[in-house]
C-alpha atoms as a PDB file:
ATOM      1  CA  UNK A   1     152.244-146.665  70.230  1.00  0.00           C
ATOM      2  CA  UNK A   2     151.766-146.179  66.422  1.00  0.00           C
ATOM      3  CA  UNK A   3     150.178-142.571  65.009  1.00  0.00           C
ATOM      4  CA  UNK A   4     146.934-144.437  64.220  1.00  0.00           C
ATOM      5  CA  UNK A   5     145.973-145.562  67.563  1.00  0.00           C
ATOM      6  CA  UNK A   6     147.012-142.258  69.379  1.00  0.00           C
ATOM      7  CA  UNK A   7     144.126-141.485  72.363  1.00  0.00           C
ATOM      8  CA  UNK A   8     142.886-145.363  71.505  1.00  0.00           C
ATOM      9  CA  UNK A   9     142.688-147.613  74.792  1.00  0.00           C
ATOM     10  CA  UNK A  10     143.344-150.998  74.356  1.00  0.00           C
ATOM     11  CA  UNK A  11     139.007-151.667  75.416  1.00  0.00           C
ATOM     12  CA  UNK A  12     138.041-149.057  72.331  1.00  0.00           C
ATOM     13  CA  UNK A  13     140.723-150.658  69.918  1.00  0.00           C
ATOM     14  CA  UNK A  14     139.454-154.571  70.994  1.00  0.00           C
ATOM     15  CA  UNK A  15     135.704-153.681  70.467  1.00  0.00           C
ATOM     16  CA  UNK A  16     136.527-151.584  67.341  1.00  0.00           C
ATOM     17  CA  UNK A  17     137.777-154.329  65.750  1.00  0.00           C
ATOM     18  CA  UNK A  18     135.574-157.424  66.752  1.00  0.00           C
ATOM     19  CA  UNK A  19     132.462-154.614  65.499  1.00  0.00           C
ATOM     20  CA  UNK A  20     134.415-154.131  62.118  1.00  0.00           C
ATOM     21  CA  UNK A  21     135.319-157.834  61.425  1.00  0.00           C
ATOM     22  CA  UNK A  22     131.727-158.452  62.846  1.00  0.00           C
ATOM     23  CA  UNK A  23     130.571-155.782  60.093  1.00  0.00           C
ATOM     24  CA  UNK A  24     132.932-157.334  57.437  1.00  0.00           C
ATOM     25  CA  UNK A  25     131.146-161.383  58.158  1.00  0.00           C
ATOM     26  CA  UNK A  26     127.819-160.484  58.455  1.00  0.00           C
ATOM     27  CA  UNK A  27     126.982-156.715  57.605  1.00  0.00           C
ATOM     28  CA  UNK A  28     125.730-155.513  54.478  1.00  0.00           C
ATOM     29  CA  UNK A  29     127.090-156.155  50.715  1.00  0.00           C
ATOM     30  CA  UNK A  30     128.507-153.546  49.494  1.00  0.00           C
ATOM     31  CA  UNK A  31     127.181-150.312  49.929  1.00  0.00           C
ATOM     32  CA  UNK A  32     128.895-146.606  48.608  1.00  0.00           C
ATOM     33  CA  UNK A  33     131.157-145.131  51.165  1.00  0.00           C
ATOM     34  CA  UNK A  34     128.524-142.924  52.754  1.00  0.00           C
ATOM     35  CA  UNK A  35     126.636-145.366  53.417  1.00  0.00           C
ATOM     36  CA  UNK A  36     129.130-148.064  54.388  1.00  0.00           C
ATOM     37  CA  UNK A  37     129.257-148.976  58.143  1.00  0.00           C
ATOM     38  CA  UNK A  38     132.436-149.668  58.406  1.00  0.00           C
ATOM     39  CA  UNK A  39     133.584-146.843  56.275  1.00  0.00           C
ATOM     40  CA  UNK A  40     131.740-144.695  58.726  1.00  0.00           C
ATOM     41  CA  UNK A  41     133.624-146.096  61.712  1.00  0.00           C
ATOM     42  CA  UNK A  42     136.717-145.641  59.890  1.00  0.00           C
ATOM     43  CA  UNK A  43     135.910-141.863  59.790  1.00  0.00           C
ATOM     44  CA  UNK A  44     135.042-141.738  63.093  1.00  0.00           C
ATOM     45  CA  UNK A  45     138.192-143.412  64.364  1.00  0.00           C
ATOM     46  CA  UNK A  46     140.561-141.533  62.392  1.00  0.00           C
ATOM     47  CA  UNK A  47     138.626-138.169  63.811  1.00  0.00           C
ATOM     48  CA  UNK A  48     138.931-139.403  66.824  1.00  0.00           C
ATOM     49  CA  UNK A  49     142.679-139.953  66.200  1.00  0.00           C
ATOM     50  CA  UNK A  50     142.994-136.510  64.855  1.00  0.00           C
ATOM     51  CA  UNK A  51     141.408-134.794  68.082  1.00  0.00           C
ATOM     52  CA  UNK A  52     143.612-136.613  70.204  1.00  0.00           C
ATOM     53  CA  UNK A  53     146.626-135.466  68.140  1.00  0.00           C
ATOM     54  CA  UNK A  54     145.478-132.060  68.009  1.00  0.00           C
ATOM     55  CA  UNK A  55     145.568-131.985  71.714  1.00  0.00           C
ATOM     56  CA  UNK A  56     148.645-132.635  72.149  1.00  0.00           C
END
């Protein structure tokens, strides 16, 4: 498994992407980075990453 899906199941990584690409289709233009959906679940993936990693 590759450092950037560490603590990822395969269910979490399938819906994380169909929301992003979802996002990407039909979200909102562009928007800054705070605001950004799918900047924001970039964030919280890569925290969530990070925990995992910490953990172990």
């Amino acid at each position: 498994m590759s450092k950037k899906n560490d603590g990822l199941s395969l269910g979490y990584r399938f819906k994380w992407r169909l929301t992003w690409l979802l996002l990407h289709v039909a979200g909102p233009a562009s928007l800054s980075d705070d605001l950004d959906p799918r900047r924001r679940m970039e964030r919280e993936r890569a925290a969530r990453v990070a925990r995992h990693q910490a953990a172990h």
